[in-house]
N, C-alpha and C. Protein backbone atom coordinates (compact mmCIF):
# COMPACT_ATOMS: atom_id res chain seq x y z
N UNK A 1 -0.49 -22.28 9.19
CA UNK A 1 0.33 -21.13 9.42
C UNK A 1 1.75 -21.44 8.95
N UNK A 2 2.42 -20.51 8.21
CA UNK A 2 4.00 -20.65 7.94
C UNK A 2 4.96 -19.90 9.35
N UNK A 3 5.43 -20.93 9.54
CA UNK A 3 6.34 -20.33 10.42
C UNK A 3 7.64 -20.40 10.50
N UNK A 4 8.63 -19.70 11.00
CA UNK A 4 10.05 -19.53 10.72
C UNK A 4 10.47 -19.88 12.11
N UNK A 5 11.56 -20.46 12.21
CA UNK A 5 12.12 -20.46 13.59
C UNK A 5 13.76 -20.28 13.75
N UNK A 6 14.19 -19.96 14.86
CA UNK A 6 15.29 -19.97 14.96
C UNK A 6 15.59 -20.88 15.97
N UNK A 7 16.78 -21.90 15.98
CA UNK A 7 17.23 -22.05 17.29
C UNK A 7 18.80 -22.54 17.89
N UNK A 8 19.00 -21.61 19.01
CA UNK A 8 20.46 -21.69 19.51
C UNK A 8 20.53 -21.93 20.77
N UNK A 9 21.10 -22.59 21.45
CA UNK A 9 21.71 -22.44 22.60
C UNK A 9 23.07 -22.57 23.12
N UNK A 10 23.50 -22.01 24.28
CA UNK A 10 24.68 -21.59 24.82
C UNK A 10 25.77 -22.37 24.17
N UNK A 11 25.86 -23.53 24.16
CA UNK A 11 26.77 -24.59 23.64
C UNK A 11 26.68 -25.21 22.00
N UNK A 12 25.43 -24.48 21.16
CA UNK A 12 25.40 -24.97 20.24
C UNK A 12 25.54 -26.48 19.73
N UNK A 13 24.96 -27.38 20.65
CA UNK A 13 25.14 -28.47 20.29
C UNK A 13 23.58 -29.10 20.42
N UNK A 14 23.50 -30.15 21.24
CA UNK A 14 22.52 -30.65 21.39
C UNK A 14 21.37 -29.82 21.12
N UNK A 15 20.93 -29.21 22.36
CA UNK A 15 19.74 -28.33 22.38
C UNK A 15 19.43 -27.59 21.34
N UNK A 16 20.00 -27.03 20.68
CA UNK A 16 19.79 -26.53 19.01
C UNK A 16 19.24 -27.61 18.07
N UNK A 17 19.86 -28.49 18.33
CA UNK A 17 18.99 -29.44 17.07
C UNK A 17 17.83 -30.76 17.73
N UNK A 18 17.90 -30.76 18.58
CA UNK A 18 16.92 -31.25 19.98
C UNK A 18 15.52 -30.40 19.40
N UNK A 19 15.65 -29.25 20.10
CA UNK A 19 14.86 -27.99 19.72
C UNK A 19 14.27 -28.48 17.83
N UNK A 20 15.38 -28.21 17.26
CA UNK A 20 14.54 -27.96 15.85
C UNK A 20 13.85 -29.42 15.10
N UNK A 21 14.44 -30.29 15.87
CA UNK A 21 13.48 -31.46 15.76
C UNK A 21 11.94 -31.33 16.24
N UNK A 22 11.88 -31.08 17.57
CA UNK A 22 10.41 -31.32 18.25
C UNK A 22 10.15 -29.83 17.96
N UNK A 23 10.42 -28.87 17.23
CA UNK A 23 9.31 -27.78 16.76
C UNK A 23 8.57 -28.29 15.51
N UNK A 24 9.72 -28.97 14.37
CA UNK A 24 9.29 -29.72 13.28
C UNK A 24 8.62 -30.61 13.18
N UNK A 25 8.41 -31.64 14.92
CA UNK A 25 7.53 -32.78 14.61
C UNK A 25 5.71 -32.12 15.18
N UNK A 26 6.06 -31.03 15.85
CA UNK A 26 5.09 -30.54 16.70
C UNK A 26 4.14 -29.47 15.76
N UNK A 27 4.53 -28.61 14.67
CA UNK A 27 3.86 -28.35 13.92
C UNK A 27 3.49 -28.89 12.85
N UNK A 28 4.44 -30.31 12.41
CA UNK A 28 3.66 -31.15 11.25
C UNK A 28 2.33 -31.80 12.24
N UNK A 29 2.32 -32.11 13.29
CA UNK A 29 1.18 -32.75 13.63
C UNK A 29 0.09 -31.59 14.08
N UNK A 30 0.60 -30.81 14.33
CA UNK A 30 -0.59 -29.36 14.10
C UNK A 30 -1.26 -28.84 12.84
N UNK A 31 -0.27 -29.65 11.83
CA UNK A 31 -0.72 -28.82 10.54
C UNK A 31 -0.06 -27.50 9.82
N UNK A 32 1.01 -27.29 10.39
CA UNK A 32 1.27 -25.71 10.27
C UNK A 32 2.78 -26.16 9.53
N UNK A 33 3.13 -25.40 8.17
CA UNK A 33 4.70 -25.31 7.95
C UNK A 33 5.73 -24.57 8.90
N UNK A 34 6.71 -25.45 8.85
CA UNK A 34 8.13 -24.55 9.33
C UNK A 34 9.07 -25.01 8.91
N UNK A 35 10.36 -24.03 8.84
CA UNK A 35 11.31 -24.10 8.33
C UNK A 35 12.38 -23.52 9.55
N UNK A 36 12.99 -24.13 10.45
CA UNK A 36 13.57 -23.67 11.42
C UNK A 36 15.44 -24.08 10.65
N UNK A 37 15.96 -22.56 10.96
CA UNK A 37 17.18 -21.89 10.58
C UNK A 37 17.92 -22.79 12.67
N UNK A 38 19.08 -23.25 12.60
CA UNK A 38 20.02 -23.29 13.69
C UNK A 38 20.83 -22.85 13.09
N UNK A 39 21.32 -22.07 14.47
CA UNK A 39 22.68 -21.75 14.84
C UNK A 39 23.76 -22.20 15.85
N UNK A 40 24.16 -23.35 15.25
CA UNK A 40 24.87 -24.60 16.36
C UNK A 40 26.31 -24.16 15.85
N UNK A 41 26.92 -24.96 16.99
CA UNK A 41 28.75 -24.76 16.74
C UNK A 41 29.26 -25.31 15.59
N UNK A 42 28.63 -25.47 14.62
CA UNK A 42 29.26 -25.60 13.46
C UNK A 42 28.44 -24.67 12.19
N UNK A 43 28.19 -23.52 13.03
CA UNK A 43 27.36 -22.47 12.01
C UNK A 43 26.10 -22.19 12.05
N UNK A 44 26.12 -21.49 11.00
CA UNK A 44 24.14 -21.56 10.53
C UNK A 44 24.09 -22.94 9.80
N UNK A 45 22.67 -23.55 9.59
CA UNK A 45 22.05 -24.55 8.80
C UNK A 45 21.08 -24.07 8.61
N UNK A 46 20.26 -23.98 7.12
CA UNK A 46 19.26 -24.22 7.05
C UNK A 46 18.70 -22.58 7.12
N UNK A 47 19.49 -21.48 6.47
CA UNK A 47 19.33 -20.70 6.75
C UNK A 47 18.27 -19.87 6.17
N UNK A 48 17.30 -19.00 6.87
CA UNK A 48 15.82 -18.27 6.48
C UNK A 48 16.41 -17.42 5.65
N UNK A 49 15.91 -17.46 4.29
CA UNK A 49 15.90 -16.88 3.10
C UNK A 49 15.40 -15.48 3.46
N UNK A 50 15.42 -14.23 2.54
CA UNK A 50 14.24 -13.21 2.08
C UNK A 50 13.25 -13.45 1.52
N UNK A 51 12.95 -14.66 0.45
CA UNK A 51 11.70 -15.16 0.23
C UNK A 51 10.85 -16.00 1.69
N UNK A 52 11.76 -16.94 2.60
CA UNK A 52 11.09 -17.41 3.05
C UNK A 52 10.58 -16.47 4.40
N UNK A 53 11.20 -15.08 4.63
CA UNK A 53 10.90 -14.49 5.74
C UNK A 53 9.47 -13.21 5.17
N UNK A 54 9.33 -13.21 3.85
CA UNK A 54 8.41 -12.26 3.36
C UNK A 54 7.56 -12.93 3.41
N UNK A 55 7.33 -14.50 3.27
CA UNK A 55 5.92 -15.40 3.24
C UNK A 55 5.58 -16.31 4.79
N UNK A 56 6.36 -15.89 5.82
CA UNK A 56 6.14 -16.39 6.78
C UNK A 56 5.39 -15.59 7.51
N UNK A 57 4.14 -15.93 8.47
CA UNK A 57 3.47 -15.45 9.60
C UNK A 57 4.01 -14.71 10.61
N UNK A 58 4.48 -15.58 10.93
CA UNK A 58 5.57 -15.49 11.89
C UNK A 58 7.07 -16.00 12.11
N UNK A 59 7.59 -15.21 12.95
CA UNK A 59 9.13 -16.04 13.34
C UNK A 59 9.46 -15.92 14.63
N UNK A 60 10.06 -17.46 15.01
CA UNK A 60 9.78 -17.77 16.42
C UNK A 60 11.12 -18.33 16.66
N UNK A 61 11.85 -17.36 17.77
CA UNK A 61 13.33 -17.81 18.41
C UNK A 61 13.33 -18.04 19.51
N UNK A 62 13.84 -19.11 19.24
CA UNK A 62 14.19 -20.13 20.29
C UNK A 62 15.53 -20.25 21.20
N UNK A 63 15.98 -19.62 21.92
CA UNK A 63 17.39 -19.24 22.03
C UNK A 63 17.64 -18.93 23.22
N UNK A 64 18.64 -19.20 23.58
CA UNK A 64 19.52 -18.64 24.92
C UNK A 64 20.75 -17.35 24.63
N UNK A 65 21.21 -17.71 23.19
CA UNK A 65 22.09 -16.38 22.95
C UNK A 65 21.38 -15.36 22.08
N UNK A 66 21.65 -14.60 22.34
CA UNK A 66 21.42 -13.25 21.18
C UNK A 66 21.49 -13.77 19.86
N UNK A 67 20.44 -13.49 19.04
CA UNK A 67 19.74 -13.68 17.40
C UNK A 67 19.60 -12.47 17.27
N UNK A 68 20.42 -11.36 16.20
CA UNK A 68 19.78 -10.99 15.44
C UNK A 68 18.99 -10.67 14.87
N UNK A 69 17.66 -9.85 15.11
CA UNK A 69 16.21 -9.76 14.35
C UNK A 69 15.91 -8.70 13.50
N UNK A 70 17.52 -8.31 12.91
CA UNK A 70 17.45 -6.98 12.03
C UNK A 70 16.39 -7.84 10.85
N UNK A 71 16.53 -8.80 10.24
CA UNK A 71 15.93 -9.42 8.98
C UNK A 71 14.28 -9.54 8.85
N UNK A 72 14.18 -9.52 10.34
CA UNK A 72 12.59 -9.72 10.49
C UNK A 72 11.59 -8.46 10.33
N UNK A 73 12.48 -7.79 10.16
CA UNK A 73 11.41 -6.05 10.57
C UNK A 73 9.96 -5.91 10.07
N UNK A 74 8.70 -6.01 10.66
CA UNK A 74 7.85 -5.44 10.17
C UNK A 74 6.75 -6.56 10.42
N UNK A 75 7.36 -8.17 10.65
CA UNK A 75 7.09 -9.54 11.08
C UNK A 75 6.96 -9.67 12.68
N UNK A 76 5.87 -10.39 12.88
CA UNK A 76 5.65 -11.01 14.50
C UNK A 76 6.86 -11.97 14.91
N UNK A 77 7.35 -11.19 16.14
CA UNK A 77 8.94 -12.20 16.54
C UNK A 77 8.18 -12.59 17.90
N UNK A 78 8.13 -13.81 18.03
CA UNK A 78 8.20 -14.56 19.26
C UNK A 78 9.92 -15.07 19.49
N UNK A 79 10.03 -14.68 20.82
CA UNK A 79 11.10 -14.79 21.55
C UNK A 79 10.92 -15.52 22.87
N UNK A 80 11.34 -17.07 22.75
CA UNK A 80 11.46 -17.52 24.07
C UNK A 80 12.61 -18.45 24.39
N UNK A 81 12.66 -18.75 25.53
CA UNK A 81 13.93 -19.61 26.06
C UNK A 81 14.00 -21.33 25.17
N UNK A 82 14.89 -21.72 25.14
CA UNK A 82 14.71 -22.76 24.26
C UNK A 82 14.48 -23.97 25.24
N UNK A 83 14.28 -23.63 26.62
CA UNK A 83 13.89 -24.72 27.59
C UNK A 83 12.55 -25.60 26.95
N UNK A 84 11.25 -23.84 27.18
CA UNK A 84 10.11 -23.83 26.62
C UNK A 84 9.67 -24.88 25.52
N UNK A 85 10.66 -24.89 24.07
CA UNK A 85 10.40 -26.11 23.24
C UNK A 85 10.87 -27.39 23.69
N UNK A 86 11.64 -27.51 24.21
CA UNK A 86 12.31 -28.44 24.63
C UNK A 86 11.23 -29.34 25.79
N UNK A 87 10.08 -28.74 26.59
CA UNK A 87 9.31 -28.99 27.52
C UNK A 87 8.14 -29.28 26.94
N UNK A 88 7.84 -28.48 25.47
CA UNK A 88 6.47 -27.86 25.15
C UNK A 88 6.02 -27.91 24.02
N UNK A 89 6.93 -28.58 22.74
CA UNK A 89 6.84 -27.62 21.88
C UNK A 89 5.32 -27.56 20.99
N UNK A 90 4.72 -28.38 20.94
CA UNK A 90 3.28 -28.10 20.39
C UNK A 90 2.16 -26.87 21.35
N UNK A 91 2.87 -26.77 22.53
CA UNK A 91 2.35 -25.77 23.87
C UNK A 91 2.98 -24.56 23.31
N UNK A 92 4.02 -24.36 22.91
CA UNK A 92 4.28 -23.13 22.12
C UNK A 92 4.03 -23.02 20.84
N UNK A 93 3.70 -24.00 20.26
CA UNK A 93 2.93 -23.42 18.54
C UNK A 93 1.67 -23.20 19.19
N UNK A 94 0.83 -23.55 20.16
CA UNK A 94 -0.57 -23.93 20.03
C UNK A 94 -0.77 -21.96 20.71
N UNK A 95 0.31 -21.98 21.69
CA UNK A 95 0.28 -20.28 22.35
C UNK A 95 -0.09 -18.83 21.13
N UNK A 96 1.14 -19.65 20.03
CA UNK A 96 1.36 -18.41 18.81
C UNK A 96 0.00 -18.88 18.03
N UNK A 97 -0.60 -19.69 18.01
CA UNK A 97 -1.87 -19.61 16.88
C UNK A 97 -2.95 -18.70 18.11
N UNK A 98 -3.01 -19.30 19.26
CA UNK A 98 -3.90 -18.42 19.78
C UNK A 98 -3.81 -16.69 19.80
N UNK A 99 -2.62 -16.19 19.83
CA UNK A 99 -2.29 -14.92 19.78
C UNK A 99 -2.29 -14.04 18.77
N UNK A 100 -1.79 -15.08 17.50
CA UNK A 100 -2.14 -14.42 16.39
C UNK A 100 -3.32 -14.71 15.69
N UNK A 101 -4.27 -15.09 16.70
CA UNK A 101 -5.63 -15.56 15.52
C UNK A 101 -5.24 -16.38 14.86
N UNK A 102 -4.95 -17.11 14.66
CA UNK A 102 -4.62 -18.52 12.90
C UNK A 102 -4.86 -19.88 13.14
């Protein structure tokens, strides 16, 4: 499965890139691509293209502040607390393959 992610939290520091580590190590050992976009206190990184949001499955935010999901329209948005990856994160890829069939 291709998947997109987002992730932010309140302070933009740690937990943002905490987060986009163990989503990245948790779907390479699932098998599944991702390309997770942060939004930490020093900006965006790594930011989800229009190519890469037209070929993704899904997109999955990870966040405590408000994201934006004008870009996604028409795409499966999973929206959860960024505790969740931080606790789980192969427990939340393994949730979105069951839901979306894949």
């Amino acid at each position: 499965m291709k998947i997109l992610a987002i992730t932010a939290c309140t302070a933009g520091i740690a937990h943002t890139y905490i987060a986009k580590e163990k989503l990245e190590n948790a779907a390479k050992e699932l098998g599944d691509y991702i390309k997770v976009e942060t939004q930490g206190s020093i900006g965006v990184e790594d930011e989800l293209t229009l190519e890469d949001i037209r070929d993704a499955d899904v997109i999955l935010i990870s966040a405590d502040i408000r994201v934006n999901k004008d870009r996604f329209a028409g795409k499966p948005v999973v929206e959860i607390p960024i505790s969740m990856v931080m606790k789980s994160p192969k427990g939340v890829i393994s949730k979105i393959h069951e839901k979306l069939g894949k």
